[in-house]
Protein backbone atom coordinates (compact mmCIF):
# COMPACT_ATOMS: atom_id res chain seq x y z
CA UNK A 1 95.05 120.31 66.13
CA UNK A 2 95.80 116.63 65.90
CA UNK A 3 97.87 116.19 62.34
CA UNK A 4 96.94 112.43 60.62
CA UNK A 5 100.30 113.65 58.70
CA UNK A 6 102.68 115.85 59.43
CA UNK A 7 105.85 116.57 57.52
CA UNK A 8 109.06 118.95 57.88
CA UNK A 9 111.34 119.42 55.45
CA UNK A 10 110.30 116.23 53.93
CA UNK A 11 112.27 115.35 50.68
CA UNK A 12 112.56 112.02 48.40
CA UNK A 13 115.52 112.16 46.04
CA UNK A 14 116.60 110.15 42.85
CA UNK A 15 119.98 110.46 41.66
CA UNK A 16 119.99 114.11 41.00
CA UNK A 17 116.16 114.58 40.78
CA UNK A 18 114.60 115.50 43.52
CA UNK A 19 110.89 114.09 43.20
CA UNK A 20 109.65 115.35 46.83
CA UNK A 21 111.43 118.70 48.15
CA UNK A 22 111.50 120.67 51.65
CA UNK A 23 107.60 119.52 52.07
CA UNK A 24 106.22 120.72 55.13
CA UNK A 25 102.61 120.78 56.06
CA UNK A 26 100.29 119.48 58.88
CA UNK A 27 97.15 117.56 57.68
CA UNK A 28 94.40 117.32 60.33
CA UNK A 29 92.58 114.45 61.30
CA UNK A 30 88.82 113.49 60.45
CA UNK A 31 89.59 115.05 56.90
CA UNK A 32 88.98 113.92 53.54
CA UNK A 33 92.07 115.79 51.93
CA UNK A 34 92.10 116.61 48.26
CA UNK A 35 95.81 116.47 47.05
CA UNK A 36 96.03 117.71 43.36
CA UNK A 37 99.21 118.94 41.33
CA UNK A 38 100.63 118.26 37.58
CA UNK A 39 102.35 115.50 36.68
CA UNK A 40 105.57 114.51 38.41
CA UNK A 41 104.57 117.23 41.33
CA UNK A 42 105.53 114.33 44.41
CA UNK A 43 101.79 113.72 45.14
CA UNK A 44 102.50 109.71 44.39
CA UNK A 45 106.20 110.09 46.13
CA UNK A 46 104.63 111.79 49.15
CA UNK A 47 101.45 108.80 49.58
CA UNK A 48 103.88 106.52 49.14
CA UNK A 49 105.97 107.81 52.11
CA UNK A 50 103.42 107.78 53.83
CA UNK A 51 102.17 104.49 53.01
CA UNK A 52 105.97 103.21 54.43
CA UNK A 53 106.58 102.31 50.77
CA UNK A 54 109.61 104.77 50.51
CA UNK A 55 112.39 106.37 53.03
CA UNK A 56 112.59 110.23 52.83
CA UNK A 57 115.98 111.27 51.44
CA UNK A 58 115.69 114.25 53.55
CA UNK A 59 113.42 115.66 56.50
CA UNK A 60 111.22 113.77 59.05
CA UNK A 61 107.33 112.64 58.36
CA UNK A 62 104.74 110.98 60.85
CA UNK A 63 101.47 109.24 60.16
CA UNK A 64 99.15 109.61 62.80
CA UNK A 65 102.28 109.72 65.45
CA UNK A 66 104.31 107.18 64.11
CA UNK A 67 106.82 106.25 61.52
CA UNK A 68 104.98 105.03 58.24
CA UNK A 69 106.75 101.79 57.64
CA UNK A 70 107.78 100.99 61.45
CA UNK A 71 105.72 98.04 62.34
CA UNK A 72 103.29 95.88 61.80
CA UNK A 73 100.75 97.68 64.67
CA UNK A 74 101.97 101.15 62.48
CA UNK A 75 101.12 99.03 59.04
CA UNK A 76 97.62 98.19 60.11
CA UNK A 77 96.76 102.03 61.20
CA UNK A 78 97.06 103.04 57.40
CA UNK A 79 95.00 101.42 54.16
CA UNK A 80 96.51 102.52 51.10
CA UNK A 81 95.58 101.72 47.32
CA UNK A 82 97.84 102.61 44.63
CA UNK A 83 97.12 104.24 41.16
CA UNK A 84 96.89 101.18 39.10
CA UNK A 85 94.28 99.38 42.00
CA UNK A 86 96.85 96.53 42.00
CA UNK A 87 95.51 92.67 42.02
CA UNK A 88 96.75 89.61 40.86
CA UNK A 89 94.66 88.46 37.69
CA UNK A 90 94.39 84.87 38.53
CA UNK A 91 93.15 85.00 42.10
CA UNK A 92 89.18 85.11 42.87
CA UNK A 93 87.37 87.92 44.83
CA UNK A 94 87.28 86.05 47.71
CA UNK A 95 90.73 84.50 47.60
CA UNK A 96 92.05 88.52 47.71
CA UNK A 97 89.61 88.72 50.98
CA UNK A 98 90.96 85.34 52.70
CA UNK A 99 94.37 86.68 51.64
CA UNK A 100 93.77 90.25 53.35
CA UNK A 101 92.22 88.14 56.71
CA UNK A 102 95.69 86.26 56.92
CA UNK A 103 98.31 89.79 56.91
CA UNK A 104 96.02 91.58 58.72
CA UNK A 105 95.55 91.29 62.36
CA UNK A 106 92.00 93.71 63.02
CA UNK A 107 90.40 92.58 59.36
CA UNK A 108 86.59 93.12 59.55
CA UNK A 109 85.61 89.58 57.56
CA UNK A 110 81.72 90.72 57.52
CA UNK A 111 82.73 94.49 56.42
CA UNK A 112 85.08 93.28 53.65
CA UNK A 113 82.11 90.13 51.79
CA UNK A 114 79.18 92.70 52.94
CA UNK A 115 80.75 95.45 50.77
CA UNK A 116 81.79 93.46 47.66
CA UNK A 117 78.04 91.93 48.15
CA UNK A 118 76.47 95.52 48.26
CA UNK A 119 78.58 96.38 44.88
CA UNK A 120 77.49 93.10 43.62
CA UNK A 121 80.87 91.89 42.77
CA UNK A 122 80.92 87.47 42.18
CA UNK A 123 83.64 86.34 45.24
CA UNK A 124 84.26 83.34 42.81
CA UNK A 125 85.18 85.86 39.63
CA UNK A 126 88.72 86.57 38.65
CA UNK A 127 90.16 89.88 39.39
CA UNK A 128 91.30 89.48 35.73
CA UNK A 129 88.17 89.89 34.30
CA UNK A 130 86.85 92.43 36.63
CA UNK A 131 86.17 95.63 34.96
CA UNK A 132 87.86 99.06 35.91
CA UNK A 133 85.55 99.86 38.35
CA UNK A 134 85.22 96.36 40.46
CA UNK A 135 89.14 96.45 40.61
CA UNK A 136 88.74 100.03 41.87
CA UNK A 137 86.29 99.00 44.58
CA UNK A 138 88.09 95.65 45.04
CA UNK A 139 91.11 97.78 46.03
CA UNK A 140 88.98 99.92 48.32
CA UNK A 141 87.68 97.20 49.79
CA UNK A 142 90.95 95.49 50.42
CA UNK A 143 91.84 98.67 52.01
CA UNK A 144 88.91 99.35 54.23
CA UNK A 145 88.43 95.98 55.64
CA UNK A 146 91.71 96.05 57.66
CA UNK A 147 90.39 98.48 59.61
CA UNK A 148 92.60 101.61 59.21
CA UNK A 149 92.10 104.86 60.82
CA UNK A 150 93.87 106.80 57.58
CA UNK A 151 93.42 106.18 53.89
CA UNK A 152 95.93 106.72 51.19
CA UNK A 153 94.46 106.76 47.98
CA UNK A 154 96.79 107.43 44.71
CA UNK A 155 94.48 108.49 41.86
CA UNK A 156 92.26 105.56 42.57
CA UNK A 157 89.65 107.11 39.57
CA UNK A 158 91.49 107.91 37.35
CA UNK A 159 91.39 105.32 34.42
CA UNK A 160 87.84 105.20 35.72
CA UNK A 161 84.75 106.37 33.39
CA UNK A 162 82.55 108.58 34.73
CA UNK A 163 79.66 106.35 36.41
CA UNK A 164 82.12 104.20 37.75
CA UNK A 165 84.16 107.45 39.50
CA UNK A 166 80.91 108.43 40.87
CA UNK A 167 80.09 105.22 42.16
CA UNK A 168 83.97 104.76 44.01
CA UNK A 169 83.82 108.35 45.07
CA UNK A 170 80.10 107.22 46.89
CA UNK A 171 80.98 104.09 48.40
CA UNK A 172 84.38 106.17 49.60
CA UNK A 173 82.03 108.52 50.90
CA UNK A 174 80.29 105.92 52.85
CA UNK A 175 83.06 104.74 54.53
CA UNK A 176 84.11 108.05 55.80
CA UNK A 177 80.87 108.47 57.23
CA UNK A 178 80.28 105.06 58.73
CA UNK A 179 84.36 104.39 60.06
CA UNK A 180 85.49 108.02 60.70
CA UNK A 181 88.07 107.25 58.72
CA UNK A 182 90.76 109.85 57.47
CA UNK A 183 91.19 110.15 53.76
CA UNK A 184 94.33 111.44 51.95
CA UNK A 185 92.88 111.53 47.97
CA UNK A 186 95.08 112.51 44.79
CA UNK A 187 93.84 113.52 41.50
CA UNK A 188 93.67 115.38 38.65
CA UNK A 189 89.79 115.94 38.51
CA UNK A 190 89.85 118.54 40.89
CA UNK A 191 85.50 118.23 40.17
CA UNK A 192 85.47 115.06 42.21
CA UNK A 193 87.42 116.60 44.95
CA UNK A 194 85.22 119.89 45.24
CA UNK A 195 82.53 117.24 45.71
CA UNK A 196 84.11 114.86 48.55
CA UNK A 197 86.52 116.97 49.79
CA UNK A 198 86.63 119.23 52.68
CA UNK A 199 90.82 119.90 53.12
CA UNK A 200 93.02 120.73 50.00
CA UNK A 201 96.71 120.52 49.87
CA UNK A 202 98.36 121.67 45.83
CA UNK A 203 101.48 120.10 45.44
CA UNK A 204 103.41 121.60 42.75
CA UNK A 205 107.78 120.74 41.23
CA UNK A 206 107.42 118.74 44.49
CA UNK A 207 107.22 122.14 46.61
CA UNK A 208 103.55 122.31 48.77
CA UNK A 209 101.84 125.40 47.12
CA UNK A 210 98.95 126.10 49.62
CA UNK A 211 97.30 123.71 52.43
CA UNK A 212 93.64 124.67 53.99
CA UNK A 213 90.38 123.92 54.48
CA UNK A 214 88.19 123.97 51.13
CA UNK A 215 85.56 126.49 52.96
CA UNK A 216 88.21 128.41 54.03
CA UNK A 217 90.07 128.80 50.79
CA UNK A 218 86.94 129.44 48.84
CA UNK A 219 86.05 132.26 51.65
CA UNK A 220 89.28 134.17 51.06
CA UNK A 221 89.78 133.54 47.07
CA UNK A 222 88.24 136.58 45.06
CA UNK A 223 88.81 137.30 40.93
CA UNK A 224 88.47 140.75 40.87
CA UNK A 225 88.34 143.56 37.97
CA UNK A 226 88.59 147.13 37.09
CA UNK A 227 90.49 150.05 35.47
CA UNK A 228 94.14 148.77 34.59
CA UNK A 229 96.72 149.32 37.61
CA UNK A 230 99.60 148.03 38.90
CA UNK A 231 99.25 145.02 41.50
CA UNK A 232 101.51 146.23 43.59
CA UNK A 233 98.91 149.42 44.37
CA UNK A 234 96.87 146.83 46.33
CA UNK A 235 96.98 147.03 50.22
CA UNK A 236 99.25 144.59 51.71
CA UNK A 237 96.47 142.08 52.98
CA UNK A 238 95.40 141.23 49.22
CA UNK A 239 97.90 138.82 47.93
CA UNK A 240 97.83 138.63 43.91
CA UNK A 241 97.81 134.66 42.97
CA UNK A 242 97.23 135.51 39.27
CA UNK A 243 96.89 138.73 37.44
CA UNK A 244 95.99 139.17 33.78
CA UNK A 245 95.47 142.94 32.00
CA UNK A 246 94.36 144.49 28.60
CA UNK A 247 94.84 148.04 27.87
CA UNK A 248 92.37 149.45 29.78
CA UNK A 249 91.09 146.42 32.78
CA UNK A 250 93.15 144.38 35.13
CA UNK A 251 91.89 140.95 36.47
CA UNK A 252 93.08 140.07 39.87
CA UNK A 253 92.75 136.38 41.63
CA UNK A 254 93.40 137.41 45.27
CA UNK A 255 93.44 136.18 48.87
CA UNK A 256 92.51 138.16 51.77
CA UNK A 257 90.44 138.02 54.74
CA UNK A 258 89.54 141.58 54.81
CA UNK A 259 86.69 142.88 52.69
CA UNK A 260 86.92 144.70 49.97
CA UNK A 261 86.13 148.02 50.07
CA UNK A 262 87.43 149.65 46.54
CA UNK A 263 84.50 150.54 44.78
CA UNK A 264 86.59 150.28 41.66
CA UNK A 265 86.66 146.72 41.45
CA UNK A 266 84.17 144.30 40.87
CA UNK A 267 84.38 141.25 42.75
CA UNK A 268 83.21 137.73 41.49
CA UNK A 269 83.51 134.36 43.60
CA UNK A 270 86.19 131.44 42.16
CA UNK A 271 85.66 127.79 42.26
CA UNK A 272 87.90 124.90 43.63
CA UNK A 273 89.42 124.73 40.02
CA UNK A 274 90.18 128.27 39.62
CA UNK A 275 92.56 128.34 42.87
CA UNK A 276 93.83 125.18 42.16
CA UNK A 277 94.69 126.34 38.27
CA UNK A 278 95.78 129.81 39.79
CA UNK A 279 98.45 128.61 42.50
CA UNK A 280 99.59 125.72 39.70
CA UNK A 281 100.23 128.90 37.51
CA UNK A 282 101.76 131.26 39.93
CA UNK A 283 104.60 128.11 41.05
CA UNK A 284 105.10 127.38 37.18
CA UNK A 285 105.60 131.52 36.09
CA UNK A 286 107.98 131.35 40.04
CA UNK A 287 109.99 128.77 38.31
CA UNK A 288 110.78 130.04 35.17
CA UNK A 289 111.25 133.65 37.06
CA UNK A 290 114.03 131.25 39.29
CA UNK A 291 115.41 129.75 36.35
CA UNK A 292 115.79 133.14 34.29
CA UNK A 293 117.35 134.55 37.20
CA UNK A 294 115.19 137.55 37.11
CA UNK A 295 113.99 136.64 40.90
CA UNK A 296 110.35 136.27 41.46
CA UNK A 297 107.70 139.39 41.66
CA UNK A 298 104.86 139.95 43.30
């Protein structure tokens, strides 16, 4: 596997705060990679390492082989567009595109006025008085026309109402499929991602929580029920991420590869939001477990 990112022990600290902590995962390439997690979980701390923005405090990360930050050849390999879609109010449309044509040495001047033609975005208009959505695919645009082989994109939707998310999260989907282009996506609408994307990493108190292929994930993921037992009866291939239980049923979210062959359960299949709510769950009920010093159980 060729990783477009690969951490070890990655960690970003702020005076005693540690916003990013002993991250380690391998993303592969040719990916659009869901990254989802609460608020203040690292996801912006880890793009922006990425993006060369920050220096780890701790631990070692690459970007497609090389040192996010290093150089102006290692610069060019990554696009990036922060959560707020950054532009500067008084400049036009197409003084942002002349602007992105002078820092960037392999800018695509037909890809960047084709696309803000095709969204039907005035060059001469302000990026002021763009709405939400043109800033969005301004952004995009800016990002896409330098030619990058990875995207980083920081919550890029969401201030975005809901026709204007699915028309970014199309044209985004466009690009992948016309440039090949890896994408690296955060959010908190983990909808959108089940829709675009195909690799999910859940960040969560700046620890990585699980990291795997959406198929893969929603293969292995089963809510299960039956007659009240202990979950530490199950066989050792069936890990519990969440357990809930009345009187008289138990409800199981489990991973395993094996089947399952106890004819005292009744199996159901999860979506992309209930793992992604389950392993958020099991790190916050870890961390109070950690904190209360009563250790963590299975």
């Amino acid at each position: 596997m060729t990783a477009v990112m690969e951490t070890a022990g990655l960690g970003k600290q702020y005076g005693k705060r540690w916003a990013l902590h002993d991250c380690s995962l391998a993303i592969p390439e040719g990916k659009v990679v869901g990254l989802v997690g609460p608020n203040g979980a690292g996801k912006t701390t880890l793009l922006q390492l990425a993006a060369g923005l920050l220096t780890p405090t701790a631990g070692t990360i690459e970007v497609l082989g090389g040192h996010p930050g290093s150089g102006p050849e290692q610069l060019g390999r990554v696009g990036f567009v922060a959560q707020d879609t950054p532009a500067y109010s008084r400049m036009s449309v197409s003084q942002h595109l002349r602007m992105g044509a002078l820092l960037n040495s392999h800018w695509d001047d037909e890809l960047a006025f084709r696309r803000i033609e095709a969204l039907d975005i005035d060059p001469r208009q302000r990026a002021g008085s763009l709405s939400g959505g043109q800033r969005a695919q301004l952004a995009l645009t800016l990002a896409i026309a330098k030619r990058p082989e990875v995207l980083l994109l920081d919550e890029p939707v969401a201030s975005l109402d809901p026709l204007a998310r699915r028309e970014f999260l199309q044209v985004l989907m466009e690009v992948v499929a016309e440039h090949g282009v890896s994408v690296v996506l955060s959010s908190h609408l983990v909808a959108d991602l089940e829709r675009v994307c195909d690799y999910l990493v859940v960040l969560v108190a700046s620890h990585i929580q699980v990291a795997d292929d959406v198929a893969e994930l929603l293969a292995t993921h089963h809510r299960i029920s039956g007659p009240r037992r202990d979950s530490r009866s199950l066989p050792a291939d069936q890990h519990v991420i969440e357990e809930s239980h009345t009187d008289r049923q138990t409800t199981l979210l489990i991973r395993t590869e094996q089947p399952i062959l106890d004819p005292a359960w009744t199996t159901r299949p999860v979506t992309l939001e209930d793992i992604v709510l389950a392993y958020m769950g099991q790190a916050r009920d870890q961390e109070r477990a950690r904190k209360s010093g009563l250790g963590v159980l299975r």
